[in-house]
N, C-alpha and C. Protein backbone atom coordinates (compact mmCIF):
# COMPACT_ATOMS: atom_id res chain seq x y z
N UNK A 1 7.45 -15.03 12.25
CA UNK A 1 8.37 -14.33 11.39
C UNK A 1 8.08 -12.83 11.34
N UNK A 2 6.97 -12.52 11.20
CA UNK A 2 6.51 -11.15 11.40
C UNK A 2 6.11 -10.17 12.70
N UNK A 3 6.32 -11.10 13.71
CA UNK A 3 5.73 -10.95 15.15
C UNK A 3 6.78 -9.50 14.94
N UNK A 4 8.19 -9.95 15.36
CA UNK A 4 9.00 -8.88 15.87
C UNK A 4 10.54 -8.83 14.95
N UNK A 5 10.90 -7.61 15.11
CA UNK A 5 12.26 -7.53 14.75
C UNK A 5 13.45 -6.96 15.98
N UNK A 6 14.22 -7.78 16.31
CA UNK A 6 15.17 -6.71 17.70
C UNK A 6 14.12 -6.85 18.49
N UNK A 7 13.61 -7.94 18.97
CA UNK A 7 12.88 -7.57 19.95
C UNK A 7 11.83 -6.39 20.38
N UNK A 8 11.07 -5.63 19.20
CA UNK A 8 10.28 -5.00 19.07
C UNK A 8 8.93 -5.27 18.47
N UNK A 9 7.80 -4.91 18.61
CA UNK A 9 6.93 -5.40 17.50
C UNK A 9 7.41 -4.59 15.94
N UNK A 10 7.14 -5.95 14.97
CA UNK A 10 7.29 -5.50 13.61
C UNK A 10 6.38 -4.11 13.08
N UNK A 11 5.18 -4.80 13.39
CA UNK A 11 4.14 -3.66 12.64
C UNK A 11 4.78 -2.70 12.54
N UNK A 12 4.48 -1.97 13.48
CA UNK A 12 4.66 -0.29 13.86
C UNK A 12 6.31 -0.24 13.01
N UNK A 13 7.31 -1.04 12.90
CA UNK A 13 8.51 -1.17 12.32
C UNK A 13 8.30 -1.10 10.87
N UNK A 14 7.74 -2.27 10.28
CA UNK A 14 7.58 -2.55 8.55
C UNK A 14 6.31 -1.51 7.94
N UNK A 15 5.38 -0.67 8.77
CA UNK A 15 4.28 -0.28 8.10
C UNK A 15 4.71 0.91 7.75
N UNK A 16 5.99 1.15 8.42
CA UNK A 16 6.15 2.82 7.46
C UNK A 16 6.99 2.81 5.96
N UNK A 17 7.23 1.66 5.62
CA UNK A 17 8.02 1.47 4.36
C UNK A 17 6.37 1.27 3.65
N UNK A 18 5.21 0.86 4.20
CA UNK A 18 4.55 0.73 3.13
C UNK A 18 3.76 2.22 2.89
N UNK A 19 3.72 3.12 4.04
CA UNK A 19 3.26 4.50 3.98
C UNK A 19 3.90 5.16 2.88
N UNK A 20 5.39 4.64 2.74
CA UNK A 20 5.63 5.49 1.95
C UNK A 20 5.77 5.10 0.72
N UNK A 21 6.01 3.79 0.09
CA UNK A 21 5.76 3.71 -0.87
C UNK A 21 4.99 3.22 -1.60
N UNK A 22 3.48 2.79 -1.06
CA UNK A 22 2.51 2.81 -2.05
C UNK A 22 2.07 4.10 -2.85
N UNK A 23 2.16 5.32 -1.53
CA UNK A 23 2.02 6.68 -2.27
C UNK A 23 3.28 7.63 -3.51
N UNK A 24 4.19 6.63 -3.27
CA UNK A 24 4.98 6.81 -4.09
C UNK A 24 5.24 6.27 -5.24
N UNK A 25 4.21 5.15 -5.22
CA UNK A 25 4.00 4.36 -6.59
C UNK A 25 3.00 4.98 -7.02
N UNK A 26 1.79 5.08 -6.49
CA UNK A 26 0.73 6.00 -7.13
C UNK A 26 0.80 7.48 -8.10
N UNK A 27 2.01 7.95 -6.90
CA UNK A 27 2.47 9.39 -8.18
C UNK A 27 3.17 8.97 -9.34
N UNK A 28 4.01 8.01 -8.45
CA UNK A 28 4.92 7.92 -9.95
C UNK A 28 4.86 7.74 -11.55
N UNK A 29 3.57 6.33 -10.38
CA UNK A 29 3.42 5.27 -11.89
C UNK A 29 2.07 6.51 -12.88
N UNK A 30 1.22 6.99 -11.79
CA UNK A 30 0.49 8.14 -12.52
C UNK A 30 1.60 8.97 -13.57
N UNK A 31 2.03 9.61 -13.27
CA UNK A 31 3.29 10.65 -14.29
C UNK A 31 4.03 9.81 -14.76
N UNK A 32 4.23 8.64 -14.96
CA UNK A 32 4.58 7.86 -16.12
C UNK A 32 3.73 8.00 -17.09
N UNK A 33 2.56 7.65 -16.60
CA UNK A 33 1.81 7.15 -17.69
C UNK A 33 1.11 9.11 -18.42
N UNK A 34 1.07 9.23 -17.40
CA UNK A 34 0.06 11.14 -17.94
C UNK A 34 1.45 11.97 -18.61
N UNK A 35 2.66 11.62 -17.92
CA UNK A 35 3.77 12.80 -18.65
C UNK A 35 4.44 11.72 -19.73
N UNK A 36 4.73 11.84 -20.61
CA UNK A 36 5.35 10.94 -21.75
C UNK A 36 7.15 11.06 -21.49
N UNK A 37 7.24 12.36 -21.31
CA UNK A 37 8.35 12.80 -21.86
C UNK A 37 9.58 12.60 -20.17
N UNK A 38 8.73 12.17 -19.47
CA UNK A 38 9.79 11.75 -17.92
C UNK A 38 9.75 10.55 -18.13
N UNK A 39 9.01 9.45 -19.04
CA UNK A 39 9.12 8.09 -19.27
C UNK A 39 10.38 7.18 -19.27
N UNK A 40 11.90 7.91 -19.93
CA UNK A 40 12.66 7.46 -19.62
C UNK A 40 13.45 7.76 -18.23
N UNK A 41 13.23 8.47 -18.36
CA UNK A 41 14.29 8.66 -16.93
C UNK A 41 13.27 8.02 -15.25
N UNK A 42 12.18 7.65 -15.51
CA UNK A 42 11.37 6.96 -14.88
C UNK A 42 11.02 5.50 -14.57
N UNK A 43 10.80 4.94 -15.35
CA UNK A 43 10.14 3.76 -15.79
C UNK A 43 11.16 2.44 -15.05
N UNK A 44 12.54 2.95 -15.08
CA UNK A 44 12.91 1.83 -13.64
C UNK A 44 12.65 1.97 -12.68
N UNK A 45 12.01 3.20 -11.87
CA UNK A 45 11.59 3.57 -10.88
C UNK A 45 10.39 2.62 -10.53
N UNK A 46 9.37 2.93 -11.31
CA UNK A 46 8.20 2.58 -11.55
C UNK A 46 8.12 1.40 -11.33
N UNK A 47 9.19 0.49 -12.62
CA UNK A 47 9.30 -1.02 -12.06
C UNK A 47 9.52 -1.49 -10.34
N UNK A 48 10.78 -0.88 -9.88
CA UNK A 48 11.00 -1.03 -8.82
C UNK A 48 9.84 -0.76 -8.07
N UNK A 49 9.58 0.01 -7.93
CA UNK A 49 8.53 0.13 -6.81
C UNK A 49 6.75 -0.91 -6.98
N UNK A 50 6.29 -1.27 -8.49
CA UNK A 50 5.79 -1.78 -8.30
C UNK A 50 6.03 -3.03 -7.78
N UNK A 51 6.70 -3.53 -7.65
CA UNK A 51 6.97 -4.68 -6.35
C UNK A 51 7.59 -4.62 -5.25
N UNK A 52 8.15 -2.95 -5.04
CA UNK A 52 8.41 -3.40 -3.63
C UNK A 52 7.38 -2.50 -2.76
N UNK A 53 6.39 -1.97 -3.51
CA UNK A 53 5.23 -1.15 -2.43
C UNK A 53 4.24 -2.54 -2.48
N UNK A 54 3.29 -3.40 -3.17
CA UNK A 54 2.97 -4.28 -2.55
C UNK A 54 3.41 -5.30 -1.35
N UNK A 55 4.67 -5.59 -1.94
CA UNK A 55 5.59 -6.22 -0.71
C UNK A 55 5.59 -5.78 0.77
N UNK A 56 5.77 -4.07 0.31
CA UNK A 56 5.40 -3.09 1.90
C UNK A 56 4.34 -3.27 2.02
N UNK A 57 3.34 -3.60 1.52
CA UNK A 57 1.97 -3.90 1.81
C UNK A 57 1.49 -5.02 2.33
N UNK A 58 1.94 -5.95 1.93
CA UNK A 58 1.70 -7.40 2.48
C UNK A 58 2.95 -8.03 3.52
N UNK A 59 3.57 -6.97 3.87
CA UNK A 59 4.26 -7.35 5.45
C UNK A 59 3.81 -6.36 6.41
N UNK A 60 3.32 -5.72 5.98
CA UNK A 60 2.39 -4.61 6.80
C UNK A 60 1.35 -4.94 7.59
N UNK A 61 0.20 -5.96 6.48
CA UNK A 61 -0.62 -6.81 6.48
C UNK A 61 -0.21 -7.71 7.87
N UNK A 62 0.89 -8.84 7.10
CA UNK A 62 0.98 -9.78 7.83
C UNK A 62 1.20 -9.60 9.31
N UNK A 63 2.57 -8.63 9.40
CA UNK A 63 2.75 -7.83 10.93
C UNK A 63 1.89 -7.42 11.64
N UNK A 64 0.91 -6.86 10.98
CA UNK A 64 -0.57 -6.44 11.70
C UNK A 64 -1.32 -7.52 12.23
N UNK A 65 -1.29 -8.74 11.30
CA UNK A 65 -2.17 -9.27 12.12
C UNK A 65 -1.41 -10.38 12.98
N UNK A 66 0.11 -10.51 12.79
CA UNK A 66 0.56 -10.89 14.00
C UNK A 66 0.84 -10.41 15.38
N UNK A 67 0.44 -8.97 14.93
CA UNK A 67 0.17 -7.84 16.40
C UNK A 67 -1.00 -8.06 17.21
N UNK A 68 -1.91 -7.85 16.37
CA UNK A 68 -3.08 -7.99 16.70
C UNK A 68 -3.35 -9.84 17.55
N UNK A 69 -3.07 -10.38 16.89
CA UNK A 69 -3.13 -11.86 17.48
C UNK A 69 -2.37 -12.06 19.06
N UNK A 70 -1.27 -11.54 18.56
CA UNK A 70 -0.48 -11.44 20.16
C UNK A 70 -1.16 -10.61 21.21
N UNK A 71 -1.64 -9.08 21.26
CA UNK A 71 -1.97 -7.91 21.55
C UNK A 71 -3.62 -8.60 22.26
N UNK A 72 -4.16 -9.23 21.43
CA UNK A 72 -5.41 -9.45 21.62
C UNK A 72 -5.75 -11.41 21.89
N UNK A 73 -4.81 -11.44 22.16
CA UNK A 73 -5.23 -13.52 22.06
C UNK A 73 -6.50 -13.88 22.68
N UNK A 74 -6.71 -12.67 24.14
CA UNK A 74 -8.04 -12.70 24.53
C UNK A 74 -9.25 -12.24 24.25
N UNK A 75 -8.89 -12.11 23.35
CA UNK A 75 -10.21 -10.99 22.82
C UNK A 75 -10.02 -9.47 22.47
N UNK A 76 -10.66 -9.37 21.72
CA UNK A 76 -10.63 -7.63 21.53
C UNK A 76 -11.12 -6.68 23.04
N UNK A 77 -10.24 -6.17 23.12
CA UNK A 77 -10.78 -4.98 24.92
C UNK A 77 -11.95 -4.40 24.79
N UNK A 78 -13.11 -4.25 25.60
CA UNK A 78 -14.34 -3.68 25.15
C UNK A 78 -13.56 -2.06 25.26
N UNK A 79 -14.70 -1.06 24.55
CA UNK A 79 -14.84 -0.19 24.88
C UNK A 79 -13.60 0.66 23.57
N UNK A 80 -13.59 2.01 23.31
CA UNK A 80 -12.68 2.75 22.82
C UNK A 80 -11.92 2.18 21.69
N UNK A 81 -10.53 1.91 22.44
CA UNK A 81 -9.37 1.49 21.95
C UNK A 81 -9.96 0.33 21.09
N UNK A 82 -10.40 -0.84 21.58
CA UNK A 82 -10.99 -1.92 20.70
C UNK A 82 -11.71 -1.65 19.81
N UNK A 83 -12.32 -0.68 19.84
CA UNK A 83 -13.22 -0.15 18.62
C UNK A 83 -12.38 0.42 17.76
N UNK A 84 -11.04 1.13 17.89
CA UNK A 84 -10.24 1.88 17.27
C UNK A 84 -9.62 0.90 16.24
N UNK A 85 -8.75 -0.05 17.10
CA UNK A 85 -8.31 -1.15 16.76
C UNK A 85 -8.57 -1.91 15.82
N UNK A 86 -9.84 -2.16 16.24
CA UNK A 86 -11.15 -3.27 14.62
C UNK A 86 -11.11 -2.34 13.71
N UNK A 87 -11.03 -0.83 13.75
CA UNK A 87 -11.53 -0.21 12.84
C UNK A 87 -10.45 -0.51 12.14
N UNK A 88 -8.98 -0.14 12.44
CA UNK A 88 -7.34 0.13 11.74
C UNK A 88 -7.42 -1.46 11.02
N UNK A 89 -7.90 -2.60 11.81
CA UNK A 89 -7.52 -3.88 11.14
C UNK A 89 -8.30 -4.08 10.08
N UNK A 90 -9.73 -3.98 10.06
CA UNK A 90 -10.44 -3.85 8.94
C UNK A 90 -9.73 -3.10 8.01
N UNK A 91 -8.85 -2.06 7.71
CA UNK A 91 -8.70 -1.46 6.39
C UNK A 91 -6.68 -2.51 6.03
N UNK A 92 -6.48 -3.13 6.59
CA UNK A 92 -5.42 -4.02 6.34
C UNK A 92 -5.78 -4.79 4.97
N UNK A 93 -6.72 -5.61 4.87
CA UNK A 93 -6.91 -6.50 3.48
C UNK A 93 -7.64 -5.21 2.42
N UNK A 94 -8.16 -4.43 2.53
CA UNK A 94 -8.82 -3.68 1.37
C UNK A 94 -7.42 -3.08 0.85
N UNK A 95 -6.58 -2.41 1.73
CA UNK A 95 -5.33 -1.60 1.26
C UNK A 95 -4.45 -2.61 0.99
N UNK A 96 -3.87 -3.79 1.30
CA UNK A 96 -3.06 -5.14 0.55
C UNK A 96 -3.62 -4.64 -0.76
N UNK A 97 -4.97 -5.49 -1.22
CA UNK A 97 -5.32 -5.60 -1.99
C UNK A 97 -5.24 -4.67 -3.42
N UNK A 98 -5.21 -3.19 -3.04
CA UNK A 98 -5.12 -2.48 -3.62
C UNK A 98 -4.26 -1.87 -3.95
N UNK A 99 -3.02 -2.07 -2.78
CA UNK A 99 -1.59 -2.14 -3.28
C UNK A 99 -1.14 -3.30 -4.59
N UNK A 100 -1.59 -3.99 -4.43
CA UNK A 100 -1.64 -5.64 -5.47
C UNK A 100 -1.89 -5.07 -6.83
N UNK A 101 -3.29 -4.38 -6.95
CA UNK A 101 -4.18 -3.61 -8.13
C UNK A 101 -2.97 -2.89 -8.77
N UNK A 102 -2.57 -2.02 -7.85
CA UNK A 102 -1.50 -1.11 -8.28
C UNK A 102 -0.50 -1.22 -9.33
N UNK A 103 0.20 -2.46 -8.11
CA UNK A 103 1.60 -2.66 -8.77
C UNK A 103 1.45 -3.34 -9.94
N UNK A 104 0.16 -4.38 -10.05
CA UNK A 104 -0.05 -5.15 -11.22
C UNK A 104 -0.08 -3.94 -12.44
N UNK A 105 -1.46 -3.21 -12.03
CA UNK A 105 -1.76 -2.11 -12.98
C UNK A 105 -0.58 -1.71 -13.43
N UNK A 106 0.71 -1.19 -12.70
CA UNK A 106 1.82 -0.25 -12.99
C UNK A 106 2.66 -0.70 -14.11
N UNK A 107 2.69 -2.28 -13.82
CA UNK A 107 3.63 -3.27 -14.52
C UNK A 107 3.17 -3.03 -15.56
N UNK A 108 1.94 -3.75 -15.92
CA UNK A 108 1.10 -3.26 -17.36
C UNK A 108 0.93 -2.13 -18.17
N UNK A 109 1.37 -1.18 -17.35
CA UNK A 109 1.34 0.11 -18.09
C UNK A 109 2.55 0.26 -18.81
N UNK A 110 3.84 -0.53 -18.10
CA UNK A 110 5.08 -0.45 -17.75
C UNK A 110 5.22 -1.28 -19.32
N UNK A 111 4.67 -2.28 -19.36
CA UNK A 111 4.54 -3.21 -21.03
C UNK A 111 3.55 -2.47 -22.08
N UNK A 112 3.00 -2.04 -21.92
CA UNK A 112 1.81 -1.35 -22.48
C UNK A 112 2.46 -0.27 -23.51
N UNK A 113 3.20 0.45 -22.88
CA UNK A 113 4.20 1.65 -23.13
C UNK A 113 5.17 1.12 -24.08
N UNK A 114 5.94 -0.14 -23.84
CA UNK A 114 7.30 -0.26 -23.89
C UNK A 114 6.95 -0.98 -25.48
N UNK A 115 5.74 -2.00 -25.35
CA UNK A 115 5.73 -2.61 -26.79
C UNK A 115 3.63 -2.46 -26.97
N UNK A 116 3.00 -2.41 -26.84
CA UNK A 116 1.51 -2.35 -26.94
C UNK A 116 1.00 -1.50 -27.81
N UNK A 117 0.01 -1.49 -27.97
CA UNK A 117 -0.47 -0.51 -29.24
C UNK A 117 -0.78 0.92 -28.29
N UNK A 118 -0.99 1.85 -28.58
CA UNK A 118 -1.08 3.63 -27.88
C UNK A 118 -2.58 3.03 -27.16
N UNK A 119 -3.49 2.56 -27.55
CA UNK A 119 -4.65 2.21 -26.68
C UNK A 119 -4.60 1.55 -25.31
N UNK A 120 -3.74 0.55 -25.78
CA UNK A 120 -3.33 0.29 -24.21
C UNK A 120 -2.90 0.89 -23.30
N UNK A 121 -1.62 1.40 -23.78
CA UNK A 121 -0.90 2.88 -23.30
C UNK A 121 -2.08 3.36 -22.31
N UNK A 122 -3.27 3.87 -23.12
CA UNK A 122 -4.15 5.08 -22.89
C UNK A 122 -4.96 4.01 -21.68
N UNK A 123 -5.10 3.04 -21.72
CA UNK A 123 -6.24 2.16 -21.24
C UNK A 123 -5.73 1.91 -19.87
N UNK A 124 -4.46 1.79 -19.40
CA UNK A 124 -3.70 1.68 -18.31
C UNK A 124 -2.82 2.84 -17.77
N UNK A 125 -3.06 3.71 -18.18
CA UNK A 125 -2.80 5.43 -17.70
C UNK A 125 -3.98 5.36 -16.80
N UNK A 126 -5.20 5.17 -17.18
CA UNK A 126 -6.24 5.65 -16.79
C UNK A 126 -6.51 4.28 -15.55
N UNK A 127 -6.22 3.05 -15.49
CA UNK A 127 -6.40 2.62 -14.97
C UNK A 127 -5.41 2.25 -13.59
N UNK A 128 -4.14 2.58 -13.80
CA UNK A 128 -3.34 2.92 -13.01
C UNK A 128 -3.25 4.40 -12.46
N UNK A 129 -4.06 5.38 -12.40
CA UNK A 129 -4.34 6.75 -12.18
C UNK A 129 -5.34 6.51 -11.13
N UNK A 130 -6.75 5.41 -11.61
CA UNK A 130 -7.69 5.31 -10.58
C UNK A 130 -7.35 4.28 -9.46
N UNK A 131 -6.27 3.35 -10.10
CA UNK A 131 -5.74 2.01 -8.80
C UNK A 131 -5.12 3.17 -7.58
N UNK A 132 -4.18 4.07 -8.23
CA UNK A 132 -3.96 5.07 -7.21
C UNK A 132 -4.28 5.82 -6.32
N UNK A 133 -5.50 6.19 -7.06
CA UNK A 133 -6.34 6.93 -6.15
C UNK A 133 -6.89 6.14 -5.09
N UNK A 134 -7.11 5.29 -5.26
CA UNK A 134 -7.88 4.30 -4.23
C UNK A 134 -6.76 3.86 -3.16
N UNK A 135 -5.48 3.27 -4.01
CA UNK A 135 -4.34 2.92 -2.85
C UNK A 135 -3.59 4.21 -2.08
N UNK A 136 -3.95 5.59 -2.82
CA UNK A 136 -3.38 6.21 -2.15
C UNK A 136 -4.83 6.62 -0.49
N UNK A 137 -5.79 6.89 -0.69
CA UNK A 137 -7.14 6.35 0.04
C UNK A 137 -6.83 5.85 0.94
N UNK A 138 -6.85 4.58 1.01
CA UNK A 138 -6.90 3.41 1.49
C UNK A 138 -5.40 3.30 2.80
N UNK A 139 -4.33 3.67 2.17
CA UNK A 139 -3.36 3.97 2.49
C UNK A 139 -3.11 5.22 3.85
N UNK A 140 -3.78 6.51 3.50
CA UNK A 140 -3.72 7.21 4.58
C UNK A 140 -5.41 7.20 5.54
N UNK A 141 -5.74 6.29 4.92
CA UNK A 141 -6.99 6.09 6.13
C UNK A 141 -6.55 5.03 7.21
N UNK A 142 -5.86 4.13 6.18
CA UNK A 142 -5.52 2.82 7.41
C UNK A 142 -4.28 4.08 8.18
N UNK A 143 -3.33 4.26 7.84
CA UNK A 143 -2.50 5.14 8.57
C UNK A 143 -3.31 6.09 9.41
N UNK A 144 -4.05 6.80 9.30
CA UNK A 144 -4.91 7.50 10.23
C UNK A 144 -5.86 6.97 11.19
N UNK A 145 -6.11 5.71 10.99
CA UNK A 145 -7.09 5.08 12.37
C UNK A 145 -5.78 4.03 13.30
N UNK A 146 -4.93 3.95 12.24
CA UNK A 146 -3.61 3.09 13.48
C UNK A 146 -2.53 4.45 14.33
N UNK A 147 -3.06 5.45 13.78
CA UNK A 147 -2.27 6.37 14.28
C UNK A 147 -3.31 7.26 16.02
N UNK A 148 -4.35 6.97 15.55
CA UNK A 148 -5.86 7.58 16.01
C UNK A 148 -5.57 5.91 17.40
N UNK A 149 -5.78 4.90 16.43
CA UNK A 149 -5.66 3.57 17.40
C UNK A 149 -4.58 3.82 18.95
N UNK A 150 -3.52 3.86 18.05
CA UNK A 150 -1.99 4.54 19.14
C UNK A 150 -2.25 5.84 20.05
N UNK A 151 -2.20 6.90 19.39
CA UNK A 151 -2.19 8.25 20.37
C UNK A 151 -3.99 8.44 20.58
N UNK A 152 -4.69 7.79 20.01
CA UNK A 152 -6.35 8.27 20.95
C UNK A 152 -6.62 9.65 20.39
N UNK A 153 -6.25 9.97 19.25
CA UNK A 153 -6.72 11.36 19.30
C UNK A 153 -7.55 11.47 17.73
């Protein structure tokens, strides 16, 4: 299901919807929670994206490693590229994962705000500020060793 779309590989297809919006949940849901006063005109945003940047995340995931499975059935290639390769796949489950952190975190902030006492509010500003930082991390490192993986540079 994830192999290909049109007869192309998926990955390289579905991973740029997640480039862009995990980092776009990270700002957002951050200035939700740090600016008060963009809260309304925000906060469907926020919703939306906390489920559809994990989603970009975990078909990103999955595509990857149905690339990788096809790409490699024999083994990883010695030398370079294979080293490049292990490196880009290794950061696939840490960045899922932390896309997950995110959107959960975001949601909660998203209730926190809407009916919760101001502590919570405060308790998931801060904790959806640091899920960000990490998914936004995580996010242009895996993008930078699959990009490094591809052009070698």
């Amino acid at each position: 299901m994830f192999e290909q779309i049109l007869d192309l590989p998926a990955h390289p297809l579905l991973v740029h919807a997640a480039v862009v919006l995990i980092p776009l949940l990270a700002l957002l849901a951050s200035a939700y929670g740090l600016i008060p006063r963009i809260r309304a005109a925000t906060g469907w945003a926020v919703a939306a994206l906390a489920v559809a940047a994990p989603a970009s995340a975990a078909a990103a995931y999955l595509s990857g490693t149905a690339f990788y499975d096809s790409l490699f059935a024999r083994g990883v290639p010695p030398g370079e590229l294979g080293e490049r390769v292990v490196t880009h796949a290794n950061l696939g489950s840490p960045t899922l994962f932390a896309a997950l952190g995110l959107g959960l975190s975001a949601g909660v902030l998203l209730y926190a705000v809407a009916r919760g006492p101001r502590v919570l509010s405060l308790i998931f500003t801060v904790t959806t500020v640091l899920a960000g930082l990490v998914a936004l991390f995580l996010t242009v490192r895996a993008g930078h060793t699959g990009a490094t993986a591809v052009w070698g540079r």
